[in-house]
Every structure is written in structure tokens, then in C-alpha cells.
C-alpha atoms as a PDB file:
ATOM      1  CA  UNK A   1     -29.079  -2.469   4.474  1.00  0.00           C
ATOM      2  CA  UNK A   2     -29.696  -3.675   0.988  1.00  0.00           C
ATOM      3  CA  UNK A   3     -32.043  -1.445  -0.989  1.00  0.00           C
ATOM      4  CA  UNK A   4     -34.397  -2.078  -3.582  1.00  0.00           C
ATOM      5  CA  UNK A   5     -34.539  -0.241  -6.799  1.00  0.00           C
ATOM      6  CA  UNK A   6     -38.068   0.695  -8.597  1.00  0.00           C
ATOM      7  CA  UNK A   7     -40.889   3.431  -8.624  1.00  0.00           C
ATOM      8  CA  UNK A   8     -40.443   5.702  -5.878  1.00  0.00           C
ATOM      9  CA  UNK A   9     -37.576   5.674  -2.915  1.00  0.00           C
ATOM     10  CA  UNK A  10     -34.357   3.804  -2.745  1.00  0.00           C
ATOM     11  CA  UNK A  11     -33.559   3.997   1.112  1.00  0.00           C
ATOM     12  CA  UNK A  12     -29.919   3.738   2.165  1.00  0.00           C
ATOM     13  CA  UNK A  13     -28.411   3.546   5.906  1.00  0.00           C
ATOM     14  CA  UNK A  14     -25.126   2.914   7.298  1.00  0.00           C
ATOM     15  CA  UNK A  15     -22.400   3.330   9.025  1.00  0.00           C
ATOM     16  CA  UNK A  16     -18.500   4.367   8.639  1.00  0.00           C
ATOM     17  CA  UNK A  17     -16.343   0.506   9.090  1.00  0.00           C
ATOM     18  CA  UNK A  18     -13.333   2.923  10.182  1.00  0.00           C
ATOM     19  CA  UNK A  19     -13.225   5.494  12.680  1.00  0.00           C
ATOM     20  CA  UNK A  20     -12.561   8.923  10.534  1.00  0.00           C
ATOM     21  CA  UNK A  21     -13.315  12.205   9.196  1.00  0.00           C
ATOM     22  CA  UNK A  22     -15.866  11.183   7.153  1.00  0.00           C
ATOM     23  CA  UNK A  23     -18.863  13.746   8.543  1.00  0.00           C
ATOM     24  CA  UNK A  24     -16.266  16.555   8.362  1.00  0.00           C
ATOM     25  CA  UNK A  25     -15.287  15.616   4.876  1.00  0.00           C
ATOM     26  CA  UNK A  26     -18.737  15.185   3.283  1.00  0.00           C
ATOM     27  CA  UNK A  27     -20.116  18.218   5.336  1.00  0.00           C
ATOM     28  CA  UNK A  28     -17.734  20.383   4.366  1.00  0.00           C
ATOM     29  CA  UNK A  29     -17.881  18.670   0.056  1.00  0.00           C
ATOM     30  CA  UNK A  30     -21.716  19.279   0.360  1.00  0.00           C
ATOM     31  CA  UNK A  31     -20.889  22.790   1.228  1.00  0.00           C
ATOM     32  CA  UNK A  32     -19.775  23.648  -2.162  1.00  0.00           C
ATOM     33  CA  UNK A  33     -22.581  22.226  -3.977  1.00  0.00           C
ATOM     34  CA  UNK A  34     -25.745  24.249  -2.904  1.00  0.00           C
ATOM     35  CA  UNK A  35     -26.889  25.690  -6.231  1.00  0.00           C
ATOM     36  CA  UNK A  36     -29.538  22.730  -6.604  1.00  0.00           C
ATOM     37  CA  UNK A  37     -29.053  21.979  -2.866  1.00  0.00           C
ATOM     38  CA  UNK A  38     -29.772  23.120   0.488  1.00  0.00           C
ATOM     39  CA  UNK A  39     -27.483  21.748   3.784  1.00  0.00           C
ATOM     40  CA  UNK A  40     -28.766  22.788   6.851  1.00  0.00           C
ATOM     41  CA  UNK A  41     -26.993  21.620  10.463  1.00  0.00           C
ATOM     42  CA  UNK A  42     -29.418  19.796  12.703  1.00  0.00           C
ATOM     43  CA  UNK A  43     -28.989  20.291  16.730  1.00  0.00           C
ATOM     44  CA  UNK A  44     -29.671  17.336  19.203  1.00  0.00           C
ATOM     45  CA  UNK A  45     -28.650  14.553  16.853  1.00  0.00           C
ATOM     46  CA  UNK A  46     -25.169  13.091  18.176  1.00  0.00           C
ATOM     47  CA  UNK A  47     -22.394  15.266  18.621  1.00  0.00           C
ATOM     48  CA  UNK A  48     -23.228  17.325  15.314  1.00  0.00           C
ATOM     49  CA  UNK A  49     -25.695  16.465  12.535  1.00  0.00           C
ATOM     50  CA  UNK A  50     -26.782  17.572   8.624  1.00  0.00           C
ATOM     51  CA  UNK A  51     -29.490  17.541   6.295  1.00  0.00           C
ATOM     52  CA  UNK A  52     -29.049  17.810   2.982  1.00  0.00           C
ATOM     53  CA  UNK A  53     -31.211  17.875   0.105  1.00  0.00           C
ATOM     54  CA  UNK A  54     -30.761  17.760  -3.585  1.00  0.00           C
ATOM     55  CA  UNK A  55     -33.330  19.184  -6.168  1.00  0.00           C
ATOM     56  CA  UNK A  56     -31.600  18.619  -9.821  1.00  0.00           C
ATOM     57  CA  UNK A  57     -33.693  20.046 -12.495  1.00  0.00           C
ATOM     58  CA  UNK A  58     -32.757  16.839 -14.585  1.00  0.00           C
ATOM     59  CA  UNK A  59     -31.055  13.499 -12.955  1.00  0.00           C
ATOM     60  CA  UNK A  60     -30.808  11.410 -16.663  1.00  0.00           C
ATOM     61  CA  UNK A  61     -28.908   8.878 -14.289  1.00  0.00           C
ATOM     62  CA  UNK A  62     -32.598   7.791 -13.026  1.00  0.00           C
ATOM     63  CA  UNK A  63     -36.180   7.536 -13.952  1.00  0.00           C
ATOM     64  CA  UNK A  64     -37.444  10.996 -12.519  1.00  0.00           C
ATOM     65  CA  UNK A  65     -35.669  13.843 -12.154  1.00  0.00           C
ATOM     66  CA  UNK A  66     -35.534  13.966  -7.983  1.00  0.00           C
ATOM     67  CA  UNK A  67     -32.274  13.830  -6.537  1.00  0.00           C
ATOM     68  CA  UNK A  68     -31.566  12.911  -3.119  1.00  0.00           C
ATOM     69  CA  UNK A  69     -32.248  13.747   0.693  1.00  0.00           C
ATOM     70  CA  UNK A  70     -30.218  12.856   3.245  1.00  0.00           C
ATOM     71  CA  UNK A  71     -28.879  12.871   6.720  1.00  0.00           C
ATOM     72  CA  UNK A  72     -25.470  12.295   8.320  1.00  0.00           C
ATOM     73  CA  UNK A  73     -24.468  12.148  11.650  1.00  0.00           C
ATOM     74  CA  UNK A  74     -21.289  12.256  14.331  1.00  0.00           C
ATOM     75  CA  UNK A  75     -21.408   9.958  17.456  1.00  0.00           C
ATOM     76  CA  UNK A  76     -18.008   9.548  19.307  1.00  0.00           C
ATOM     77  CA  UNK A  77     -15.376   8.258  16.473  1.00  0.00           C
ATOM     78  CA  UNK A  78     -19.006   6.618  14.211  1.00  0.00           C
ATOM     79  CA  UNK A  79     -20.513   8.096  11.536  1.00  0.00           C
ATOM     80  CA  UNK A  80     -24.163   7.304  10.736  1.00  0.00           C
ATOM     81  CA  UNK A  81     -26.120   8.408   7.759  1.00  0.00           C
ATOM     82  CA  UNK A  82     -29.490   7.984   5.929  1.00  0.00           C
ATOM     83  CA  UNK A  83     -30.232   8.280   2.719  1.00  0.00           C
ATOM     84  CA  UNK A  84     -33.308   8.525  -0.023  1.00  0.00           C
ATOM     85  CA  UNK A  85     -32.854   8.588  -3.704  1.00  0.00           C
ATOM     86  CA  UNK A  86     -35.056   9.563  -6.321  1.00  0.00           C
ATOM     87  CA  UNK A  87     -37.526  10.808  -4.211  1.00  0.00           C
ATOM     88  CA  UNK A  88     -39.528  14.743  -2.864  1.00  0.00           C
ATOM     89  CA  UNK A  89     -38.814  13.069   0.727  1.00  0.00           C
ATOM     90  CA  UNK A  90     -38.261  16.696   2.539  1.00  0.00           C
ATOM     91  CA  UNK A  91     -36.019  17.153   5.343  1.00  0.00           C
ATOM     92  CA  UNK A  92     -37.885  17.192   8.157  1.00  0.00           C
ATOM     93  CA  UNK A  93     -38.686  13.408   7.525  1.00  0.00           C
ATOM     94  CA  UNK A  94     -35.437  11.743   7.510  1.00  0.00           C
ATOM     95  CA  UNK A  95     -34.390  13.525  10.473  1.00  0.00           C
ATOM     96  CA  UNK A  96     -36.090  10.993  12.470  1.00  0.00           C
ATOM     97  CA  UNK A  97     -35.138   8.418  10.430  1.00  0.00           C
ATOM     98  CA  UNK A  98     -31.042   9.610  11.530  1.00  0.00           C
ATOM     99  CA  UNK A  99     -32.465  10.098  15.088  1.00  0.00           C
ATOM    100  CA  UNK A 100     -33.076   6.034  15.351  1.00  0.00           C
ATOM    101  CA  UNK A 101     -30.216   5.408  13.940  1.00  0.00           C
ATOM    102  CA  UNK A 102     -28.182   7.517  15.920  1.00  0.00           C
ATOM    103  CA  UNK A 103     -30.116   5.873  18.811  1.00  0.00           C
ATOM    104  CA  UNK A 104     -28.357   2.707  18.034  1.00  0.00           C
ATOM    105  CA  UNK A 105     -24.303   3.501  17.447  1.00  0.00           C
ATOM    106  CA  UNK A 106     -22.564   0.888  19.674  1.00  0.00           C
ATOM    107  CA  UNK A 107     -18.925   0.290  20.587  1.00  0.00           C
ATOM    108  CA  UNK A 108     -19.641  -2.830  19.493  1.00  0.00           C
ATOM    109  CA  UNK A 109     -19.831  -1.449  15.466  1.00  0.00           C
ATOM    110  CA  UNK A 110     -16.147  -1.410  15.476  1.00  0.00           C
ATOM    111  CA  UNK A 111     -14.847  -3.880  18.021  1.00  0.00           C
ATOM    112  CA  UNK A 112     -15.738  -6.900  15.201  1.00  0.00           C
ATOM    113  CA  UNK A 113     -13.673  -5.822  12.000  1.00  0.00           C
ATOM    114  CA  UNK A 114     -15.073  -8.425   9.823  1.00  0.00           C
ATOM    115  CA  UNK A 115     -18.506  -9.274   9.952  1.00  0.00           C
ATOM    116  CA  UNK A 116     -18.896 -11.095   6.658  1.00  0.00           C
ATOM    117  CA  UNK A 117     -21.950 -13.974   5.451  1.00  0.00           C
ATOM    118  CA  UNK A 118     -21.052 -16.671   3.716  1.00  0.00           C
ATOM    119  CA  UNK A 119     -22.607 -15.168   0.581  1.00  0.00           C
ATOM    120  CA  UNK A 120     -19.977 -12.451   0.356  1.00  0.00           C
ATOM    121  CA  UNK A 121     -16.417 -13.668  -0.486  1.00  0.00           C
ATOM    122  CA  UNK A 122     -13.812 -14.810   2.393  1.00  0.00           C
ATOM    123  CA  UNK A 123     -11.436 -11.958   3.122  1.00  0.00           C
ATOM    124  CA  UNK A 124      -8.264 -14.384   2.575  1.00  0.00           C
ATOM    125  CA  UNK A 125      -9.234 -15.674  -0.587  1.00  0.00           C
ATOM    126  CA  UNK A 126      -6.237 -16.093  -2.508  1.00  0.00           C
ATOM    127  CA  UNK A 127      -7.654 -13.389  -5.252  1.00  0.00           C
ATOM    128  CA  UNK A 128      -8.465 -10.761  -2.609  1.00  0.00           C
ATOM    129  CA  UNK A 129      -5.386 -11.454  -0.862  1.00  0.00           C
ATOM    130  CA  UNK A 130      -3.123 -10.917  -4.336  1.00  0.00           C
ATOM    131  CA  UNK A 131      -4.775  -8.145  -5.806  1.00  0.00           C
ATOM    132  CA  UNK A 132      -6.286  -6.678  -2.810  1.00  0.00           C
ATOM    133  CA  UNK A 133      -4.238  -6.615  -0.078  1.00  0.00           C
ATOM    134  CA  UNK A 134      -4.506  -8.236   3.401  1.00  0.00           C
ATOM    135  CA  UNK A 135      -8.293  -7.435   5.009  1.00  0.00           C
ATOM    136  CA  UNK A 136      -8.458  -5.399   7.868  1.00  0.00           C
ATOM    137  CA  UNK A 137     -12.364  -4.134   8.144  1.00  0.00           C
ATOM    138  CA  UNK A 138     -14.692  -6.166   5.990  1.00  0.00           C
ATOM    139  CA  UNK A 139     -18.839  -6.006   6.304  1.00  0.00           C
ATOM    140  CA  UNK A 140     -21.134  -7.708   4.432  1.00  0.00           C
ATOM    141  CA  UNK A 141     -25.098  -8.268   3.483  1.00  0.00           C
ATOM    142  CA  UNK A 142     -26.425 -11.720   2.376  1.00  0.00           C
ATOM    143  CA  UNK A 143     -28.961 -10.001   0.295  1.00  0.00           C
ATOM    144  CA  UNK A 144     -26.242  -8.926  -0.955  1.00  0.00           C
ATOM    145  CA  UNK A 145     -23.587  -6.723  -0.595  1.00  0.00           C
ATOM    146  CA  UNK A 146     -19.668  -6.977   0.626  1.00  0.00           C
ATOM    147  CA  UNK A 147     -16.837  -4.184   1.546  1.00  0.00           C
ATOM    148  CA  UNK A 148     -13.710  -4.496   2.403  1.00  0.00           C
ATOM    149  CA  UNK A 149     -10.890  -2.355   3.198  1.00  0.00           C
ATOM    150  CA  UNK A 150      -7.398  -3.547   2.944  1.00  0.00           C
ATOM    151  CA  UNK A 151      -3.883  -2.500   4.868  1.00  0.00           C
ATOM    152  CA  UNK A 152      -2.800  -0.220   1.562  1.00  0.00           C
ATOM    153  CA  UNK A 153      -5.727   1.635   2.724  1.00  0.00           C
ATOM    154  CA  UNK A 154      -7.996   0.660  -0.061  1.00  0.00           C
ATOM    155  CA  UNK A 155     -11.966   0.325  -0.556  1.00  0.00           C
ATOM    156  CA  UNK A 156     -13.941  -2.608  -2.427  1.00  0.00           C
ATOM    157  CA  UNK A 157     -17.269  -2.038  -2.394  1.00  0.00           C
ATOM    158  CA  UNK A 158     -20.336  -4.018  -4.028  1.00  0.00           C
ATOM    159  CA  UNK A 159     -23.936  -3.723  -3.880  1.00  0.00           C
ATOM    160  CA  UNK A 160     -26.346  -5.673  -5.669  1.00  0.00           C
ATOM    161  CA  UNK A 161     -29.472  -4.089  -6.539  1.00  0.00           C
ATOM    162  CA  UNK A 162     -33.043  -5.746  -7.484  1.00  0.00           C
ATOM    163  CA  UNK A 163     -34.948  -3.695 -10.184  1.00  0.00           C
ATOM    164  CA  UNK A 164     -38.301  -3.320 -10.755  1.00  0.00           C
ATOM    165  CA  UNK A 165     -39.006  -3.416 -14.764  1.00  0.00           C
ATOM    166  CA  UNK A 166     -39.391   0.073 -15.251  1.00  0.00           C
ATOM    167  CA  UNK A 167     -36.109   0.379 -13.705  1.00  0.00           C
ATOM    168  CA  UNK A 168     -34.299  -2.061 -15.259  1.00  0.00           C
ATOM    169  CA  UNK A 169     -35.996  -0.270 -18.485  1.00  0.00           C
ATOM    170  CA  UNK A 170     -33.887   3.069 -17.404  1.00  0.00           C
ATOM    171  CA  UNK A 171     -31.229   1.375 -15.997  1.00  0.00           C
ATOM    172  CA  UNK A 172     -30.507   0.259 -19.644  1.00  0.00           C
ATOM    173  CA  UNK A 173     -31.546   3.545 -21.073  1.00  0.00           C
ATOM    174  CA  UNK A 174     -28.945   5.365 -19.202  1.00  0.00           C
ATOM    175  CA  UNK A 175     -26.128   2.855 -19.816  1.00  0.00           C
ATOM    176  CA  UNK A 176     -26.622   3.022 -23.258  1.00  0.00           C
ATOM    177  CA  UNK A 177     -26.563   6.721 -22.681  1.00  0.00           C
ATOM    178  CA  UNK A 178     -23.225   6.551 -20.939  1.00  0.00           C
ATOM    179  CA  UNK A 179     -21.597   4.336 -23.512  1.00  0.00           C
ATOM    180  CA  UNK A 180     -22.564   6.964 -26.177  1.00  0.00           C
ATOM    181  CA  UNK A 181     -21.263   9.620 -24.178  1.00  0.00           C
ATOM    182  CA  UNK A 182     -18.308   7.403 -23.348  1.00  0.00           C
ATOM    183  CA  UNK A 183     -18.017   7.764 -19.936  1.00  0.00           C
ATOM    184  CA  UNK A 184     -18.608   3.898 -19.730  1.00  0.00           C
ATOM    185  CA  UNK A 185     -17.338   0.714 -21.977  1.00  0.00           C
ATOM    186  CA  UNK A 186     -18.684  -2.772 -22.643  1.00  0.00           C
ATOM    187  CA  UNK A 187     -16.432  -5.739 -21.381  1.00  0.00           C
ATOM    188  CA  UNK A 188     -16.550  -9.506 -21.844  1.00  0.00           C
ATOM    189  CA  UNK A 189     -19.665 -10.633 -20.022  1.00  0.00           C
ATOM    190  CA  UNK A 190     -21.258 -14.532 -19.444  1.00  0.00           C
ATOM    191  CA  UNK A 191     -23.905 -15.258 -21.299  1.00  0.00           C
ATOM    192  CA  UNK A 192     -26.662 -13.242 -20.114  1.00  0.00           C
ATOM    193  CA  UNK A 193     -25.146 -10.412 -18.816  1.00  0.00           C
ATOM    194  CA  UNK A 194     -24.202  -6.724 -19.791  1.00  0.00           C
ATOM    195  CA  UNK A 195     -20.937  -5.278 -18.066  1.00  0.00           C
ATOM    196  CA  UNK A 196     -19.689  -1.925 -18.482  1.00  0.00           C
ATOM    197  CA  UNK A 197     -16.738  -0.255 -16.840  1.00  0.00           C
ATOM    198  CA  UNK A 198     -16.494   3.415 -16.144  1.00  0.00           C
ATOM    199  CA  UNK A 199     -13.623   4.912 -17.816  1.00  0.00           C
ATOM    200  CA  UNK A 200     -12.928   8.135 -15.389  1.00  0.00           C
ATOM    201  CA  UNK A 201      -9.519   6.919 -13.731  1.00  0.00           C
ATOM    202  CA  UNK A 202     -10.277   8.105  -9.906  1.00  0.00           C
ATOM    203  CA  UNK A 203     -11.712   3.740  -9.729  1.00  0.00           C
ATOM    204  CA  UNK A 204     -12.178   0.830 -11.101  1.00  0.00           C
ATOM    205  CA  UNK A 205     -15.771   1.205 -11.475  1.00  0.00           C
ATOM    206  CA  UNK A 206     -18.183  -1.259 -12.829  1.00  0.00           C
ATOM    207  CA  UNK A 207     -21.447  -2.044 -13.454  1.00  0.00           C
ATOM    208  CA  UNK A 208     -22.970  -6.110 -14.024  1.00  0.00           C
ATOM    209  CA  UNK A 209     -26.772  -6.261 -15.044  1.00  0.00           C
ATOM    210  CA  UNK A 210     -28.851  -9.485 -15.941  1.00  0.00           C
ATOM    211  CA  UNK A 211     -31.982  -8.593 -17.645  1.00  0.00           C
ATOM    212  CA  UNK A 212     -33.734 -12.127 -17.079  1.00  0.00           C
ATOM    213  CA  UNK A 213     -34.106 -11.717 -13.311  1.00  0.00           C
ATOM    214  CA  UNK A 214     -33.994  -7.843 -13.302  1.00  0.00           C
ATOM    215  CA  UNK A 215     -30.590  -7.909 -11.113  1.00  0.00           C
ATOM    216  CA  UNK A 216     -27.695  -5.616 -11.056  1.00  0.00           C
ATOM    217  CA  UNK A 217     -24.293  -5.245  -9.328  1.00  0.00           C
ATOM    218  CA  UNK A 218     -22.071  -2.724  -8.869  1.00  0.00           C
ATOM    219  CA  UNK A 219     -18.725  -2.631  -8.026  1.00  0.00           C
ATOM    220  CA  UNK A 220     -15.822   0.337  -7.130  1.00  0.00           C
ATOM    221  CA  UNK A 221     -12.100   0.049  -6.479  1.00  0.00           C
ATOM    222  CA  UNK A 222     -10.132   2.928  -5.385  1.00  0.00           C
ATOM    223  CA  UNK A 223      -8.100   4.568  -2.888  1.00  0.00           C
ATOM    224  CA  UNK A 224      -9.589   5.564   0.184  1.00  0.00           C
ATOM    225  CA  UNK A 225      -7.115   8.645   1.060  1.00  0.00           C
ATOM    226  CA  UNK A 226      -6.404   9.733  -2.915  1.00  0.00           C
ATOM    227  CA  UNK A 227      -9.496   8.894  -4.202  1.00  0.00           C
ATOM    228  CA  UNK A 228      -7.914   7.082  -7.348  1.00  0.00           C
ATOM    229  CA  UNK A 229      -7.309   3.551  -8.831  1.00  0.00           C
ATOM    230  CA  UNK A 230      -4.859   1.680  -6.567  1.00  0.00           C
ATOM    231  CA  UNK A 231      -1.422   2.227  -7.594  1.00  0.00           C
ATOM    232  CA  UNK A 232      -0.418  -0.822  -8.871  1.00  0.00           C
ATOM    233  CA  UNK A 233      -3.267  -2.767  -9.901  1.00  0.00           C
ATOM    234  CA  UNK A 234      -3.633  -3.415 -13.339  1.00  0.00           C
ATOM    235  CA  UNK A 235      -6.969  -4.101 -15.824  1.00  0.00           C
ATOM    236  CA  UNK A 236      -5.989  -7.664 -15.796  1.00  0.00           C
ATOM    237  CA  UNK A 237      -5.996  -7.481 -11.877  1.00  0.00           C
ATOM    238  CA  UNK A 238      -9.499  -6.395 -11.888  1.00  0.00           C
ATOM    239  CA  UNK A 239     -10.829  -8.167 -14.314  1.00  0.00           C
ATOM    240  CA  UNK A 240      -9.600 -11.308 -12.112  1.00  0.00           C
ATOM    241  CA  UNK A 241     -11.424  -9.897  -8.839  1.00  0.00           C
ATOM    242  CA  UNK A 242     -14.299  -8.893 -10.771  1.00  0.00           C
ATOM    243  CA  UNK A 243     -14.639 -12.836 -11.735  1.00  0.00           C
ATOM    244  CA  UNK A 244     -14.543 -14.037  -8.511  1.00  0.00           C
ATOM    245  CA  UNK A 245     -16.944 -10.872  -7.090  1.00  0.00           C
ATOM    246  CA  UNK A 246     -19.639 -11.677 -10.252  1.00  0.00           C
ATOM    247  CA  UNK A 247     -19.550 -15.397  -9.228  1.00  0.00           C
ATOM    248  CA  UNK A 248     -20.688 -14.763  -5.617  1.00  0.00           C
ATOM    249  CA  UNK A 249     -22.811 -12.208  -6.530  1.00  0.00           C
ATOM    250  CA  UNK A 250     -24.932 -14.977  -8.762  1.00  0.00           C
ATOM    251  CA  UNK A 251     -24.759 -17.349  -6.169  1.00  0.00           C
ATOM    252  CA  UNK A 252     -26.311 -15.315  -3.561  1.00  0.00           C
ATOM    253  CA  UNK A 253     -29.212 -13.549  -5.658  1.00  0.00           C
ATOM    254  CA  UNK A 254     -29.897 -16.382  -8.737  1.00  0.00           C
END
């Protein structure tokens, strides 16, 4: 689902393209991190289920200082998980949330593996295909948002996001932040836009925001089983597939 940015909650759900170990993984990564978080397992919720809620004393990356709640859930070979950012949302109300969701995992999630809109960009187009790799799983939001994962066993993923003005306001606060702190650069832009590029090497990681009609994109490139850049693809490479991404992107949303 595409979420909307602003005051309050930024509500996430979906669903693993691949059959995996996804639950396991995250489970067992959330496990580590319970200083400012509490993981509890939920019974009755697919084969296995978690909660997980994160109370930072200071999140600089958003407007108020909430963290995250969430829920994640095993059905068969699917994975299914809810999310709420930026919000108090307490556990015991997004474990209904998962429960509907759960209530709808279908065979049918992974016997299509590209369900794309025309909005997102065609999984043979002769940039994808060069830099990218042949498209095995691709899924994809008109409103608007577009993954793919390839044969080398890579992950593109976009998301656009529309911002309300006080969080387009922070959204600008904390890239400027980030480009002091230099975890992020400025790249060549169109007119009208501010693009930034995260300079940790596990992705290609960037971020595309257009103040006049309070939209931003973001968009990661990595390898699914290492967890860095794609061996192989260079700055020039990206650069290229970001062009082609940005271009759809501004199509779709105006």
C-alpha cells in the first residue's frame, strides 16, 4: 500500500514477493535490539507471529521522537507484516490489524511474479535489463511505488511518498542534517528537485524530493543475500537507472 507522510501515523503493509526466511531473519535481528524496544511473540496469528515496538528517546530522522510498532507474521512459505511509524500506536492495536491481513495470504500472492501498472517501469526495459538484470518477481503501486528483484538475486525498491508541509519542513531539516553529518551527498538534480545519495556502501541509496508539490521518492539498490551494492554496478550505472526511475516517478504523481 502506498502511505502518506504528515502529522501523526505512516501505515505500512505487505507482503514478502519471494518465498524465504524473512520472519526468521527479522525476528531473530529485532532480538538484539530491545534496549528502546520490546518484541513479544503473538499466538494464533499464522504459523508464528511478533510484535514489536520501538520507543527511541530521540528519532532526529522524523518530526517527533516516536519510533515504530509493528507486526510480522508466518503463513505457509508468505510473510505478512504491518507497520506504523512515528506514532504511540501500542501493541495490542496492530495485532488486529496483522490478524486481517493474515486473513487474506493466498497462493495466488506468488503464483503471478510480476504484477506491475503501467505507472511503474516495464521489467524488460532495456535500462533495467543492462544494469539490473533479467526480472524475475516484480510488484508495483500506481500511486506509486515499484520493486523488482532480478536473477543475480538483487532488490530495487522505490516508494514515493506525499508530504504534508510540516513534513516536507523536516524532511528538509533532516537532509540537511545528514549532509552535514555526511552520511548523505547532493547529486545533479532537474530543475526543481533536491537529490541526495547515501554514502554507506551496503546500497545505492537515494533520496528525490520536489518541494513545489510536497513529493518525495526514494530509492535502494542492493543485494538481497549480502546486503551490499551489487557487485558490478558502477555510479554511472545508477545514475542511468535512477533517470529512468525519477522520470516515471514524475509521470505518475505530477
Amino acid at each position: 500500500m502506498p502511505s502518506q507522510w504528515g502529522i501523526g501515523s505512516d501505515v505500512l503493509i505487505g507482503y514478502t514477493m519471494v518465498p524465504g526466511d524473512l520472519f526468521e531473519d527479522e525476528q531473530r535481528e529485532l532480538a538484539t535490539n530491545t534496549n528502546f524496544g520490546e518484541l513479544v511473540a503473538w499466538d494464533g496469528i499464522g504459523d508464528a507471529a511478533f510484535g514489536y515496538t520501538e520507543r527511541l528517546p530521540v528519532r532526529v530522522a522524523y518530526h517527533t521522537p516516536a519510533g515504530h510498532t509493528m507486526g510480522a507474521a508466518r503463513v505457509g512459505e508468505h510473510t505478512v507484516w504491518v507497520r506504523v511509524n512515528r506514532s504511540m500506536v501500542p501493541l495490542e492495536d496492530v495485532r488486529p490489524l496483522l490478524e486481517k491481513v493474515v486473513a487474506g495470504v493466498s497462493p495466488a500472492m506468488h503464483e503471478h511474479q510480476i504484477v506491475l501498472p503501467d505507472e511503474c517501469p516495464a521489467p524488460d526495459h532495456p535500462v533495467i535489463a543492462r544494469v539490473f538484470g533479467e526480472v524475475e518477481y516484480a510488484r508495483g503501486d500506481a500511486g506509486w511505488g515499484c520493486s523488482y528483484i532480478s536473477s543475480h538475486g538483487w532488490a530495487l525498491r522505490t516508494t514515493g511518498y506525499a508530504l504534508s508541509p510540516e513534513a516536507l519542513k523536516a524532511e528538509n531539516e533532516s537532509s540537511a542534517r545528514n549532509l552535514a553529518s555526511g552520511t548523505t551527498r547532493k547529486v545533479p538534480a532537474p530543475a526543481g528537485m533536491v537529490r541526495t545519495r547515501g554514502t554507506d556502501d551496503r546500497e545505492w541509496l537515494d533520496f528525490v524530493t520536489v518541494d513545489a508539490t510536497r513529493q518525495k521518492l526514494e530509492v535502494s539498490l542492493r543485494d538481497a543475500e549480502s546486503g551490499s551494492r551489487p557487485t558490478g554496478v558502477s555510479e554511472a550505472d545508477f545514475d542511468e537507472l535512477m533517470d529512468v526511475l525519477i522520470q516515471a516517478w514524475r509521470d505518475a504523481v505530477g
